[in-house]
C-alpha atoms as a PDB file:
ATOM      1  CA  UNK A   1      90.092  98.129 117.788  1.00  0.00           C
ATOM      2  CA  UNK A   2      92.578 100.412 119.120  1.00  0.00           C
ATOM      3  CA  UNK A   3      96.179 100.163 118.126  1.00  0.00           C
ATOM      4  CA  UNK A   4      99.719 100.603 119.999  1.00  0.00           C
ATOM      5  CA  UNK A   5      99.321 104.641 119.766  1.00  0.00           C
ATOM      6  CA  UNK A   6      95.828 104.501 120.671  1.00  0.00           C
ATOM      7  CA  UNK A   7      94.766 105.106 117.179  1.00  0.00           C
ATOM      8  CA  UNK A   8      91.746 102.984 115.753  1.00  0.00           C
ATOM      9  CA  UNK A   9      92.420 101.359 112.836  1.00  0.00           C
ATOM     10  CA  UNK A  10      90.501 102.013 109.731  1.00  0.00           C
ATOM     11  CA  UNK A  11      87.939  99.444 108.290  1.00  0.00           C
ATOM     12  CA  UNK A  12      88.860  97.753 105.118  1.00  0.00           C
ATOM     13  CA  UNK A  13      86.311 100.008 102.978  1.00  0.00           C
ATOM     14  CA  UNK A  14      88.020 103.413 103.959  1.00  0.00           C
ATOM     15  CA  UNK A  15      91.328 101.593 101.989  1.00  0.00           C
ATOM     16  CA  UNK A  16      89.261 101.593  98.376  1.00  0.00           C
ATOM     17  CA  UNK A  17      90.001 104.138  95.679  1.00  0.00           C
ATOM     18  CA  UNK A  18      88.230 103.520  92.994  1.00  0.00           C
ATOM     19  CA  UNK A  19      86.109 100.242  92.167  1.00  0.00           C
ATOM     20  CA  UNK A  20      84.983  98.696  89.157  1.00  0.00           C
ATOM     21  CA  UNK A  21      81.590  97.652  89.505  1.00  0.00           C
ATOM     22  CA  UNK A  22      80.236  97.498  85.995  1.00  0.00           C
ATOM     23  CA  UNK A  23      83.335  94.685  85.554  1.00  0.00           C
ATOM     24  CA  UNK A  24      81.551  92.322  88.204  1.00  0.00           C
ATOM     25  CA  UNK A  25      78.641  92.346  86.222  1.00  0.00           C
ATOM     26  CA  UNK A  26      79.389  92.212  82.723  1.00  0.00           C
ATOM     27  CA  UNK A  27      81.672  89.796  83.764  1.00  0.00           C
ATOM     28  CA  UNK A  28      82.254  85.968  85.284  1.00  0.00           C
ATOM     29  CA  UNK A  29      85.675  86.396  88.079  1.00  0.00           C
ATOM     30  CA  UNK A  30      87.793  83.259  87.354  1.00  0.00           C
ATOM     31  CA  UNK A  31      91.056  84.607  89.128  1.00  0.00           C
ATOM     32  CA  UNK A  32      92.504  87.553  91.348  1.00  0.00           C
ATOM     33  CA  UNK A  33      95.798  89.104  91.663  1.00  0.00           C
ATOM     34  CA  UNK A  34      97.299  91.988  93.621  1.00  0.00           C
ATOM     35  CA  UNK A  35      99.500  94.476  91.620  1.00  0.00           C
ATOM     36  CA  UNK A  36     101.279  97.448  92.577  1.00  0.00           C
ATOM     37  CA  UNK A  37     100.991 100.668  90.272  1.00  0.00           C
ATOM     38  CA  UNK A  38     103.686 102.654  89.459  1.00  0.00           C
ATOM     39  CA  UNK A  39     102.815 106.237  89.540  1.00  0.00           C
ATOM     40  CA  UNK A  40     103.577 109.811  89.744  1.00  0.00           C
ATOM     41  CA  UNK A  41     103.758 111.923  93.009  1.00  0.00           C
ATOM     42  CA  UNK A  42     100.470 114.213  91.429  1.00  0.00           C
ATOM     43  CA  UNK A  43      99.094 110.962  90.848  1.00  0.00           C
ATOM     44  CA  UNK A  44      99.474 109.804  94.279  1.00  0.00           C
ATOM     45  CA  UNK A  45      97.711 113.217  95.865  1.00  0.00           C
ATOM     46  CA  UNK A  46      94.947 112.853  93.457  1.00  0.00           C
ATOM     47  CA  UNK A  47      93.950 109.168  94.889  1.00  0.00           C
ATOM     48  CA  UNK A  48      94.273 110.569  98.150  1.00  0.00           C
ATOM     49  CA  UNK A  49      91.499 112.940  96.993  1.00  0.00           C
ATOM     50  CA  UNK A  50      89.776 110.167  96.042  1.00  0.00           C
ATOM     51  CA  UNK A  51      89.918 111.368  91.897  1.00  0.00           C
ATOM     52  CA  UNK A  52      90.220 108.199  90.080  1.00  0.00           C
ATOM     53  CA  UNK A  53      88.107 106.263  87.735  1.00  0.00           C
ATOM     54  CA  UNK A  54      88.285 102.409  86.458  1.00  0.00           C
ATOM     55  CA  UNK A  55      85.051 102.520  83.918  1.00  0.00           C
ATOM     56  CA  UNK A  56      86.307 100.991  80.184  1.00  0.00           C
ATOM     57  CA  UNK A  57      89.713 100.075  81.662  1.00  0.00           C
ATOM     58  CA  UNK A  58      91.497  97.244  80.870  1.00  0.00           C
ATOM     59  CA  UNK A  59      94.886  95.125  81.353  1.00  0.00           C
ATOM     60  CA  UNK A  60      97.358  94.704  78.462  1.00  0.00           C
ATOM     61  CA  UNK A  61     100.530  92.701  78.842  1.00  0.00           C
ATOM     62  CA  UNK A  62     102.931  93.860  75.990  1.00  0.00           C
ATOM     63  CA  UNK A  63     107.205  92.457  76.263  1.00  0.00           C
ATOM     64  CA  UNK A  64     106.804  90.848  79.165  1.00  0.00           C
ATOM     65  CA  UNK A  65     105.255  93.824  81.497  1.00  0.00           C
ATOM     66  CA  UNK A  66     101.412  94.447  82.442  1.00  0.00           C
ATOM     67  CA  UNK A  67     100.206  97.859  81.410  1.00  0.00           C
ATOM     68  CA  UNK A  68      96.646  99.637  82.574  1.00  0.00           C
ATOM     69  CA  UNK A  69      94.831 101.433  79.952  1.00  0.00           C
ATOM     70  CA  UNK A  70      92.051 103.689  80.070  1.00  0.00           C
ATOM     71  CA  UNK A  71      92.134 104.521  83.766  1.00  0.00           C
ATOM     72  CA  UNK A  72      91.490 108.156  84.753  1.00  0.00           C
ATOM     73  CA  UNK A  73      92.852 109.910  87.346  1.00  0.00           C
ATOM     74  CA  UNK A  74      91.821 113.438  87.330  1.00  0.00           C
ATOM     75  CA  UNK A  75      95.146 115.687  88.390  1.00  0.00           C
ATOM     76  CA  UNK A  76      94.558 118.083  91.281  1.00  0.00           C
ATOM     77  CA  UNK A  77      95.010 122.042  90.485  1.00  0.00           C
ATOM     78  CA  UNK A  78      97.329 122.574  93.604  1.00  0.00           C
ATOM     79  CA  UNK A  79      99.307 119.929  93.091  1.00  0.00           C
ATOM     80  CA  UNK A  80      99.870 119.941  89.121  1.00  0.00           C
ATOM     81  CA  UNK A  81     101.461 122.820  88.604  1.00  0.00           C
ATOM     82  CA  UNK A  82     104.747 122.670  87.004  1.00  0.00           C
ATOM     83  CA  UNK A  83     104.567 119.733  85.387  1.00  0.00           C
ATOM     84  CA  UNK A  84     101.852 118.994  82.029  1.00  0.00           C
ATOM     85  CA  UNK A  85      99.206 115.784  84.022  1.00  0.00           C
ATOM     86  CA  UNK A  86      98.051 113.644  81.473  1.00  0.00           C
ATOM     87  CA  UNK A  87      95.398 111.809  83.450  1.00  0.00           C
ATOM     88  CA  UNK A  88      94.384 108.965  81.013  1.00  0.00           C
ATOM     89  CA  UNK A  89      98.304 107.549  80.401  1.00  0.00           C
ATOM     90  CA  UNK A  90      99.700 104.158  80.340  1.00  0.00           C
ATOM     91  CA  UNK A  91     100.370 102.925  83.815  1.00  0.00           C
ATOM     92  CA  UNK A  92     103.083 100.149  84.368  1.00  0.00           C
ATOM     93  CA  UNK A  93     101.433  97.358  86.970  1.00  0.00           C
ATOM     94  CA  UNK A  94     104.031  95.594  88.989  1.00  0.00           C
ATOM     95  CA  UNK A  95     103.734  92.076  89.262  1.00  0.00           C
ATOM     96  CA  UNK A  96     105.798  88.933  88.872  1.00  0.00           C
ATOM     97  CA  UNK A  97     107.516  87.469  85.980  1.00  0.00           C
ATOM     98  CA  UNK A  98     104.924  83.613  87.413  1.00  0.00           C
ATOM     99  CA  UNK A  99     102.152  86.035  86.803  1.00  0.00           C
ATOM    100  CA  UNK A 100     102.427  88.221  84.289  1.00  0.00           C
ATOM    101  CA  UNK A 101     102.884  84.653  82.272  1.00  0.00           C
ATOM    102  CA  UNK A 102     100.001  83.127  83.725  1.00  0.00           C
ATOM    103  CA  UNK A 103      97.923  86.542  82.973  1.00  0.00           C
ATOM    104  CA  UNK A 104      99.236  86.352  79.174  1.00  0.00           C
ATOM    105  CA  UNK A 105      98.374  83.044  79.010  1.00  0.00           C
ATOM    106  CA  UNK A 106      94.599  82.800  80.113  1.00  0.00           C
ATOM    107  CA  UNK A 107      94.233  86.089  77.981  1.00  0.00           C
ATOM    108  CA  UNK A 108      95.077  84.008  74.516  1.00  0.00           C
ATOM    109  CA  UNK A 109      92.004  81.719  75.187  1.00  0.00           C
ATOM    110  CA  UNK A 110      89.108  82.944  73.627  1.00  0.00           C
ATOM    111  CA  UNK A 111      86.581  84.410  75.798  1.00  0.00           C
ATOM    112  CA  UNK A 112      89.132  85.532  78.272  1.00  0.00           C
ATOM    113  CA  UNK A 113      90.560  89.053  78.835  1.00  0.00           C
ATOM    114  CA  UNK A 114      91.961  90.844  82.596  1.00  0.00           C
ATOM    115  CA  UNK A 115      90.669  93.667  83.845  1.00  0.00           C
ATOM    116  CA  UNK A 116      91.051  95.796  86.765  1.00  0.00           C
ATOM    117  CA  UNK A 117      88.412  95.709  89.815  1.00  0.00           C
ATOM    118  CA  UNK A 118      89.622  98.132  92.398  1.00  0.00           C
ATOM    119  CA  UNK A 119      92.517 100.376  93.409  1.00  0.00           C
ATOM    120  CA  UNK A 120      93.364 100.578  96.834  1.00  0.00           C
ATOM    121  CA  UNK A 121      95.464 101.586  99.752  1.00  0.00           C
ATOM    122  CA  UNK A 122      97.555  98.966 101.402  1.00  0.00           C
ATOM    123  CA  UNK A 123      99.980 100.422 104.571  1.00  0.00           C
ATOM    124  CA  UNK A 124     101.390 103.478 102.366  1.00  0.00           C
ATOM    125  CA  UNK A 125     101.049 101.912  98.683  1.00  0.00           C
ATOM    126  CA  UNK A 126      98.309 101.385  95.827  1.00  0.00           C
ATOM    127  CA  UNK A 127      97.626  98.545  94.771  1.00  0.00           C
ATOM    128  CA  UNK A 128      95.032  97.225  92.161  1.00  0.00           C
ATOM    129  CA  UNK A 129      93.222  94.065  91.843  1.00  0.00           C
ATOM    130  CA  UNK A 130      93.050  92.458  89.294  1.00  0.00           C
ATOM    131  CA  UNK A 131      90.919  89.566  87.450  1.00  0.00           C
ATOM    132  CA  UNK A 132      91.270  86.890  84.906  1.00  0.00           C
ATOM    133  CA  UNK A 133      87.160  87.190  83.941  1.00  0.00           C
ATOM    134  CA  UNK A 134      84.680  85.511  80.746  1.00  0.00           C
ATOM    135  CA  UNK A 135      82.208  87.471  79.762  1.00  0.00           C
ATOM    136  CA  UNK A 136      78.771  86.706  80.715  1.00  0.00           C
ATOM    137  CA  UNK A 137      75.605  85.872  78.970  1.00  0.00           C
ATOM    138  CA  UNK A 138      72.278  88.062  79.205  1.00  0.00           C
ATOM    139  CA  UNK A 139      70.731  85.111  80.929  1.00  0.00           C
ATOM    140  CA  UNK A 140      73.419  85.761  83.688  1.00  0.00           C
ATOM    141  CA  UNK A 141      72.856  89.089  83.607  1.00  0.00           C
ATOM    142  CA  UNK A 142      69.228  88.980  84.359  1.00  0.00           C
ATOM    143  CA  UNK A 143      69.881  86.391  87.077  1.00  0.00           C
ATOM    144  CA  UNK A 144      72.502  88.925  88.965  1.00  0.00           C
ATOM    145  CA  UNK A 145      69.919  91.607  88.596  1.00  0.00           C
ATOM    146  CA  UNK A 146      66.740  89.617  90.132  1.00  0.00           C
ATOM    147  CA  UNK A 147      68.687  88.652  92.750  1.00  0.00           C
ATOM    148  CA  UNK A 148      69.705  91.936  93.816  1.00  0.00           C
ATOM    149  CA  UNK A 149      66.550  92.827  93.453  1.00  0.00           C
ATOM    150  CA  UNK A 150      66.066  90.610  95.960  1.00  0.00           C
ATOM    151  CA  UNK A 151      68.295  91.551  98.385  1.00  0.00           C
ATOM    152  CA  UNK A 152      67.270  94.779  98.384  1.00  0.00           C
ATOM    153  CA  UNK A 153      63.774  93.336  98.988  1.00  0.00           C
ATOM    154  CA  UNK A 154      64.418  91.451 101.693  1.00  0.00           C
ATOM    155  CA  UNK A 155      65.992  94.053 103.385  1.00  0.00           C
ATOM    156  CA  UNK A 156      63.495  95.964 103.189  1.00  0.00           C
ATOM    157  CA  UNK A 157      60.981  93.178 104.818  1.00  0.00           C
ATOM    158  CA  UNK A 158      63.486  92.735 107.795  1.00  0.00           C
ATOM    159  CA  UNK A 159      63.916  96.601 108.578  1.00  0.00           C
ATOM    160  CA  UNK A 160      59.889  96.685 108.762  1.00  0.00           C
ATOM    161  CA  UNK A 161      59.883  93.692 110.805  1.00  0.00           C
ATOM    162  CA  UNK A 162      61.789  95.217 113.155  1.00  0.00           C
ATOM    163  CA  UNK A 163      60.243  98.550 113.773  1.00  0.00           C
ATOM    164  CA  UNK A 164      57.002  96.521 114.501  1.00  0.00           C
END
């Protein structure tokens, strides 16, 4: 699909950072938001680079703001000169007052906590998605893993039937 400038547009997995794939199956997605991320400029050139990581992060909402913890984004040599990069600091998530209250509130229930699924690209900013999740059971567990070990499976089957 070719834009105005004659550009083509890039597909909507060339916008993902970072994902966090062990949180979709350790855990049950109830709810999504989009938040921004407040950041520094190394921080910026390092996601560019494609140097972030979301394992063992997690969303706390402390005075009435939404903070990520535990995300690492690894500074870039070039770029990180002058200034001392902590890469594992508090980040400040920008949402709205509706949903930072909604967040807080679903968190207090037991068996309910919000963590982060993916950081992205959206026109020129990041943004992260996030989810209100309950954990899952090992029964669950199992049952994600058999069926995709079926996909993969059946995938297989179709891309032999088709060189026959």
């Amino acid at each position: 699909m070719a834009t105005k400038k004659g550009k083509t547009k890039k597909g909507p997995s060339s916008s993902v950072i970072a994902q966090n794939k062990k949180a979709r199956f350790e855990y049950h997605i109830d709810e999504t938001f989009e938040a921004g991320l407040s950041l520094a400029g190394w921080e910026v050139k390092s996601l560019r680079a494609g140097k972030a990581q979301l394992t063992d992060t997690y969303i706390l909402i402390r005075h009435g703001e939404a903070w990520l913890l535990g995300s690492h984004i690894t500074p870039l040599n070039t770029t990180s000169t002058h200034e001392i990069a902590d890469p594992t600091r508090t980040r400040k998530l920008l949402l709205h007052r509706k949903e930072i209250a909604r967040i807080f509130s679903k968190t207090q229930d037991k068996g309910h906590t919000c963590v982060p699924l993916k950081l992205y690209w959206k026109r020129n900013l990041v943004k992260c998605e996030l989810a209100l999740v309950t954990g899952k059971k090992l029964h669950d567990k199992r049952a994600t893993e058999k069926d995709r070990d079926w996909q993969r499976q059946k995938g297989r089957i179709m891309r032999e039937q088709n060189k026959a």
